[in-house]
Every structure is written in C-alpha cells, then in structure tokens.
Protein backbone atom coordinates (compact mmCIF):
# COMPACT_ATOMS: atom_id res chain seq x y z
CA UNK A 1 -84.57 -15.51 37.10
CA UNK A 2 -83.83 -18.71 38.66
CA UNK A 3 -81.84 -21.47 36.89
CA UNK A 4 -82.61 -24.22 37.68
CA UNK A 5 -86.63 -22.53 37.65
CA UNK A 6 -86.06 -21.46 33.92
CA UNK A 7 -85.42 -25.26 32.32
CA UNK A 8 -87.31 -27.13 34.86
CA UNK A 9 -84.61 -28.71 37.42
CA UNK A 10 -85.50 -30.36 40.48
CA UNK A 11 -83.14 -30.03 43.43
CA UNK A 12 -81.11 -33.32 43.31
CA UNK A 13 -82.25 -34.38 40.41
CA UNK A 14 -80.08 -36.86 38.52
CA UNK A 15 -78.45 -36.51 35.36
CA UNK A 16 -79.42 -39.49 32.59
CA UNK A 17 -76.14 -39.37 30.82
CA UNK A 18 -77.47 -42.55 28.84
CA UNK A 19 -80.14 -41.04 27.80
CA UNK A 20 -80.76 -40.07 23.95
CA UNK A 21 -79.26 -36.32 23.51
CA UNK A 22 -81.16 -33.33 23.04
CA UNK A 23 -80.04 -30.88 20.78
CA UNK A 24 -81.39 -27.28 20.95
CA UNK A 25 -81.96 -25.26 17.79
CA UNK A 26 -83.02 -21.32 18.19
CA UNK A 27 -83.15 -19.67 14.57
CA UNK A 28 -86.11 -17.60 13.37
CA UNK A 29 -86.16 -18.30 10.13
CA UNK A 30 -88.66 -21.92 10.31
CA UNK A 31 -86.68 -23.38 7.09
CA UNK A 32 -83.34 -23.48 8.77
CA UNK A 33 -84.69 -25.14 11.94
CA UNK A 34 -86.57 -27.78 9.85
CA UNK A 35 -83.28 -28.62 8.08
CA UNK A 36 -81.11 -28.48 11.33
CA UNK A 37 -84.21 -30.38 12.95
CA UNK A 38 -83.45 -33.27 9.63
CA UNK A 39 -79.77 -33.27 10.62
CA UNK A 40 -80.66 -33.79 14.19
CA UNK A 41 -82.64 -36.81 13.54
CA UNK A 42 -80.44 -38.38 11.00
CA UNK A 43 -77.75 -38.56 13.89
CA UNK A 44 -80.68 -40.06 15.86
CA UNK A 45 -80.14 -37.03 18.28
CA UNK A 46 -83.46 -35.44 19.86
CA UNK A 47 -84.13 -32.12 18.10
CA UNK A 48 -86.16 -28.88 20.32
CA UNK A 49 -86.29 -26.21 17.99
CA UNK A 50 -87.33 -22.56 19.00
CA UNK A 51 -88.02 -19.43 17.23
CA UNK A 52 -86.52 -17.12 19.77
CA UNK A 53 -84.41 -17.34 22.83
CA UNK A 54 -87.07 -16.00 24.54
CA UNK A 55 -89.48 -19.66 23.95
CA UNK A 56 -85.91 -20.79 24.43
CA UNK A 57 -85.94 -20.28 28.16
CA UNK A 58 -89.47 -20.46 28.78
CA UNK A 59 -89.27 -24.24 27.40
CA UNK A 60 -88.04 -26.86 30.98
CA UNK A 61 -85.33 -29.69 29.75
CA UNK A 62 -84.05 -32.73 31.90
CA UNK A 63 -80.57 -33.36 32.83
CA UNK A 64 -79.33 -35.42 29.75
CA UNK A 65 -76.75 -34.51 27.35
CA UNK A 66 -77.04 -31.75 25.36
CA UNK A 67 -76.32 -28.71 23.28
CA UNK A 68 -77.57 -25.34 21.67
CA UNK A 69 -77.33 -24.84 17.87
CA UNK A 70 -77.76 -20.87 18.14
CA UNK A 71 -78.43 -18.24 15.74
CA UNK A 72 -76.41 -15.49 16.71
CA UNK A 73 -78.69 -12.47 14.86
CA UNK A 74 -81.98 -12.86 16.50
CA UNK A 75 -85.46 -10.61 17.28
CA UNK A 76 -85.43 -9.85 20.75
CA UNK A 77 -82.99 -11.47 22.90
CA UNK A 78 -80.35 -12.06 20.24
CA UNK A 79 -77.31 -14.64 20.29
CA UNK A 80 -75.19 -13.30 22.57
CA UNK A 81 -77.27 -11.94 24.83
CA UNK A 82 -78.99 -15.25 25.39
CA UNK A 83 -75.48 -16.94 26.25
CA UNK A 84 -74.41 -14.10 28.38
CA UNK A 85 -77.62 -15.07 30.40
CA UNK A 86 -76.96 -18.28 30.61
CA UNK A 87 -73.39 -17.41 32.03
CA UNK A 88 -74.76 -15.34 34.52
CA UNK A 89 -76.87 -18.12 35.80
CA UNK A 90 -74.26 -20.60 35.54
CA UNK A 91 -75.84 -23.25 33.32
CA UNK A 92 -73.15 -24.64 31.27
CA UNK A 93 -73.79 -25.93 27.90
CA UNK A 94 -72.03 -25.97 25.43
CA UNK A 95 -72.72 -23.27 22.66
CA UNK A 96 -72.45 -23.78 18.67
CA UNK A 97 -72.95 -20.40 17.16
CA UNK A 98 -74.41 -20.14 13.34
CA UNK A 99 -74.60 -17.13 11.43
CA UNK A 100 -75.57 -16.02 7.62
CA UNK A 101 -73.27 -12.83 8.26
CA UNK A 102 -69.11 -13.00 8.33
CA UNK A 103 -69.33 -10.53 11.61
CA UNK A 104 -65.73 -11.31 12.99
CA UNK A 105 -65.68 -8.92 15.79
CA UNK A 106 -69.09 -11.04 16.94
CA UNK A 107 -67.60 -14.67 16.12
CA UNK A 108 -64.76 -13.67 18.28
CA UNK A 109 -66.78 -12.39 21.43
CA UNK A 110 -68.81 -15.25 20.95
CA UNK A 111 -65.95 -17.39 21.17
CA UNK A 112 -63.99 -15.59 24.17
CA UNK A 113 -67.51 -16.04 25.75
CA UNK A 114 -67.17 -19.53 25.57
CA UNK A 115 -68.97 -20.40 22.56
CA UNK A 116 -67.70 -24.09 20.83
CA UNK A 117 -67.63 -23.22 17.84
CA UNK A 118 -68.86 -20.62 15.19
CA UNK A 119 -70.66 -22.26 11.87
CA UNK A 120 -71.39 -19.55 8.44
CA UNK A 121 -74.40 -20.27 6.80
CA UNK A 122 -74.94 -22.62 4.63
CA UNK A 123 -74.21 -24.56 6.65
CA UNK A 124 -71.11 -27.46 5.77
CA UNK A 125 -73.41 -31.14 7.19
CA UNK A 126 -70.09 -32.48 8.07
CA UNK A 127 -68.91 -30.10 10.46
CA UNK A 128 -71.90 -29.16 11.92
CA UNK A 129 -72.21 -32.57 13.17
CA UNK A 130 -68.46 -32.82 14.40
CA UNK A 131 -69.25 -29.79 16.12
CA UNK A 132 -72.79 -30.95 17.65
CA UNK A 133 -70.97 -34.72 18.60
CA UNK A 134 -68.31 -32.52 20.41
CA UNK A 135 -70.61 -30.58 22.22
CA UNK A 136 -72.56 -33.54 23.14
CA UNK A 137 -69.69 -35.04 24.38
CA UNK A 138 -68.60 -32.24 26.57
CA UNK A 139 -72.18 -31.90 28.21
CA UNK A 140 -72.27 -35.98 28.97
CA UNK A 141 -68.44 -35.48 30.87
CA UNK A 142 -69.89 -32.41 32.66
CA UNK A 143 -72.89 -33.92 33.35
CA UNK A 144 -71.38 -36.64 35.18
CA UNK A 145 -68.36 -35.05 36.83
CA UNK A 146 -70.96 -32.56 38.62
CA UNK A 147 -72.90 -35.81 39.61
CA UNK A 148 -69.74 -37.05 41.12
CA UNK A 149 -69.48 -34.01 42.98
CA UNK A 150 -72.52 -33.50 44.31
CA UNK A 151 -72.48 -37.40 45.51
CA UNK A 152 -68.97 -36.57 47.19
CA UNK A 153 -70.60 -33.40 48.92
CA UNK A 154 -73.37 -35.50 50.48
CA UNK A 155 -70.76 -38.03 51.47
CA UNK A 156 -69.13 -35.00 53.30
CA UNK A 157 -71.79 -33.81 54.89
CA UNK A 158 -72.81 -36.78 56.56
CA UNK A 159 -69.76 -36.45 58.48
CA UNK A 160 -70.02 -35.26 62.14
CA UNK A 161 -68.82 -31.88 62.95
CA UNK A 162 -65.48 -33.74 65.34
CA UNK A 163 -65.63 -35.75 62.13
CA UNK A 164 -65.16 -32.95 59.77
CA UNK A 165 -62.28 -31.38 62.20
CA UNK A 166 -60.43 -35.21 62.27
CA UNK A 167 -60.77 -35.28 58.73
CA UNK A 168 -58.98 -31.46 57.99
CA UNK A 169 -56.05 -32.73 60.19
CA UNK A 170 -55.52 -35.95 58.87
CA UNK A 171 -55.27 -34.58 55.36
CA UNK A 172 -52.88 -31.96 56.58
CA UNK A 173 -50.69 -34.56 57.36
CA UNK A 174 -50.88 -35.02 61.36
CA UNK A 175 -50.45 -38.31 62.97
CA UNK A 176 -53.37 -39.58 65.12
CA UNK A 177 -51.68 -38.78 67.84
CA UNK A 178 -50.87 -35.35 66.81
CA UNK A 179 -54.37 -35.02 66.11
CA UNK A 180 -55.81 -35.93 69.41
CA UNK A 181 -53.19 -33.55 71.11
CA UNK A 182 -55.06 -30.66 68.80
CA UNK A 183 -58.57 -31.48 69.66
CA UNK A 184 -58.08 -32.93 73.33
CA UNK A 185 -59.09 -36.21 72.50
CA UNK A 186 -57.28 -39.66 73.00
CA UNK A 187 -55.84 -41.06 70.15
CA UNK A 188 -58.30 -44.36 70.25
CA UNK A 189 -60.98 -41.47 69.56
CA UNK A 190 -58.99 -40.54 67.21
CA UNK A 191 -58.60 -44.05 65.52
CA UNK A 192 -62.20 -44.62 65.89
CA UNK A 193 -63.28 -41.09 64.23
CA UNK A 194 -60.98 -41.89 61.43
CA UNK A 195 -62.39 -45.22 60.58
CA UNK A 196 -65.78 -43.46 60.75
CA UNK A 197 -64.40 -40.56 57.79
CA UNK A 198 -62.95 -43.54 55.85
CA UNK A 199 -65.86 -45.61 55.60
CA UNK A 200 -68.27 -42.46 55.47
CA UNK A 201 -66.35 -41.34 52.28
CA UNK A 202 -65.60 -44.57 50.83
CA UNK A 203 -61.97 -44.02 50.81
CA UNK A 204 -59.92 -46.98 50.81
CA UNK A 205 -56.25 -45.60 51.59
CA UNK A 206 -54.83 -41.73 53.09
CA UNK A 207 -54.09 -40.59 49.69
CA UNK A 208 -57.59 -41.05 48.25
CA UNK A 209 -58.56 -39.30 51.58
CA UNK A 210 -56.53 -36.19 50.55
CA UNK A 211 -58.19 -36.31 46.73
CA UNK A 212 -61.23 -36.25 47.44
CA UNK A 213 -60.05 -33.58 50.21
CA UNK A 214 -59.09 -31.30 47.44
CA UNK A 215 -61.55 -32.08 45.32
CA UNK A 216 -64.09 -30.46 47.45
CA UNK A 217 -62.07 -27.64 48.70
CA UNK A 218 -60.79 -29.14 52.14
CA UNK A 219 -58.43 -26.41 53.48
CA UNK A 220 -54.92 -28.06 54.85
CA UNK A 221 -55.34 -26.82 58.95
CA UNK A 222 -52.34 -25.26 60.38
CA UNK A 223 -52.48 -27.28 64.04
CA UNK A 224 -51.59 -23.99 65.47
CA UNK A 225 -55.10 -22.62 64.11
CA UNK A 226 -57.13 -25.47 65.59
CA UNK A 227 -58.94 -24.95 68.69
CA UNK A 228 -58.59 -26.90 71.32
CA UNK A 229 -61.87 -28.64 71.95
CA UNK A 230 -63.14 -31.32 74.95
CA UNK A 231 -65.81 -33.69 75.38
C-alpha cells in the first residue's frame, strides 16, 4: 500500500509546522481513548482517536506535527505490527507505546523498533504528556528538516546538466581553471556556470556550496573520472 495514498499526502505538499498538533490515539477499549482524548485537549493538542490500526490507516492526516499514542495488544493488526508497517513504508512518526500488561520482551522490541517511549497502564498524566510534548517535538524538527530538503533538491535540479558537472568539481576542490581543462571549456565558461550554481542554490560563499553538496549526497569527482566533454 502506498504511503503517502494511506494518510492522504499530496505530492509536494507542505508541511504546517505551526499548525495545532495532532495526536493519534489507537486503543480498543472506548474508555481509555475518551480519557487520553481529555488529556489531549487539556494540552490544547488535536486528539484522532481509533479503535483499531486498521481505521488507523484507513483515516488521511495533513503534514503537521504529530504523534501516535498506541496500544500495543490490539484485535487485528496489533501494536507492533502496525509500526512495523509504518517502517516499511517509511513514514516516520514518532511512536508512544501503552500497555495494561508488563510484557518486557514486547516493550523492548518495541523500543529497538524505534518506539519513544513505552507507558504501563494506568497511565502516570505527567509523563504521558512529557512523552507526547517530546514526540511532538521530534515530528515538528522532522517535519521541517525534510521540507528543507526537498526545497534544496528542487534547487538542484534546476541546475543544467554542464551545471550539475561544474558544480561536482568545484566541490571537489578544483580551481576554475582546472575545471575547464576537465570538461573542455574555457575558464570564463567556467566563471559564468559557477555564478549560475551559486545563485541557483542560494549559496553565498564555496563552503556553503560544499554543505549543501553533502547534504544532498553530491559525490566528490575524481578529475581523472570526468569525461571530457565539448560544446
């Protein structure tokens, strides 16, 4: 099942990290999500509570901040099962596990899984709500560092194939003139193409060139690999 299909994303959708924060709540016994639904509201957090995971994934959510408050002994899909799905298809939020059973062996796959933290009913008020304001926390930081990304990947990609190539050398550390040597191209080109990377990624210096380099994954070019290329 698709992802981003399953909690209703759109394709470049934007994440409202200002926006109020939802808080999931999937527990099939009704009284426990009406008091976790109380707590929710108190913190003037928005409460979804489901029965199973199943109306769990069925249900679309926005890009805001948010978290699961999950009951790990559930019908059907149970606990873990629902957050080794939503591993597998790489939808990261963060995970706060409650339980009316002391199961160790669980608390600790639960936990090497991933899982934030792992709450015994009943439940203590105060550190369920540390827990949920951590979690929150950690979506809004996520939320926004993969907006970041994905606004320094279409910065990338507006770059020009030569561009690209320019770009990989430069952050390898050749000189312009080295660089125009490798491709066949005067250095002016050279100078000119540059300006064109610098401006197209908003980078104001060489060494914010080579961050956001690495931050997408830029390989350093060995000039000896780099073919030779003409107008």
């Amino acid at each position: 099942m698709n992802a981003a299909r399953t909690f209703g994303y759109e394709a470049g959708a934007a994440p409202m990290t200002g926006a109020r924060p939802i808080v999931f709540i999937v527990d099939d016994d009704v009284s426990v999500r009406e008091s976790l639904e109380l707590v929710v509201r108190n913190e003037n957090w928005k409460p979804e509570t489901f029965a199973s995971a199943q109306e769990f994934l069925n249900h679309p959510r926005t890009l805001v901040p948010s978290c699961l408050v999950l009951d790990l002994s559930l019908p059907g899909l149970n606990g873990l099962e629902l957050q080794n799905q939503l591993a597998a298809e790489h939808i990261d939020m963060p995970i706060i596990f409650i339980t009316g059973y002391g199961d160790v062996p669980k608390s600790v796959q639960a936990m090497k899984a991933g899982a934030l933290e792992f709450l015994t009913k009943p439940l203590d008020y105060n550190a369920l709500v540390s827990a949920i304001r951590k979690a929150l926390e950690r979506s809004r930081l996520a939320l926004a560092q993969n907006a970041e990304m994905q606004e320094l990947r279409t910065r990338y990609a507006s770059l020009t194939s030569r561009e690209h190539q320019v770009m990989a050398l430069v952050v390898s550390g050749l000189l312009n003139k080295q660089v125009g040597g490798e491709l066949g191209i005067s250095e002016i080109t050279v100078k000119a193409h540059r300006r064109q990377v610098m401006q197209k990624m908003r980078a104001d210096s060489l060494a914010t060139l080579v961050k956001l380099a690495s931050k997408l994954g830029v390989p350093r070019q060995n000039s000896a690999l780099v073919p030779r290329q003409h107008y």
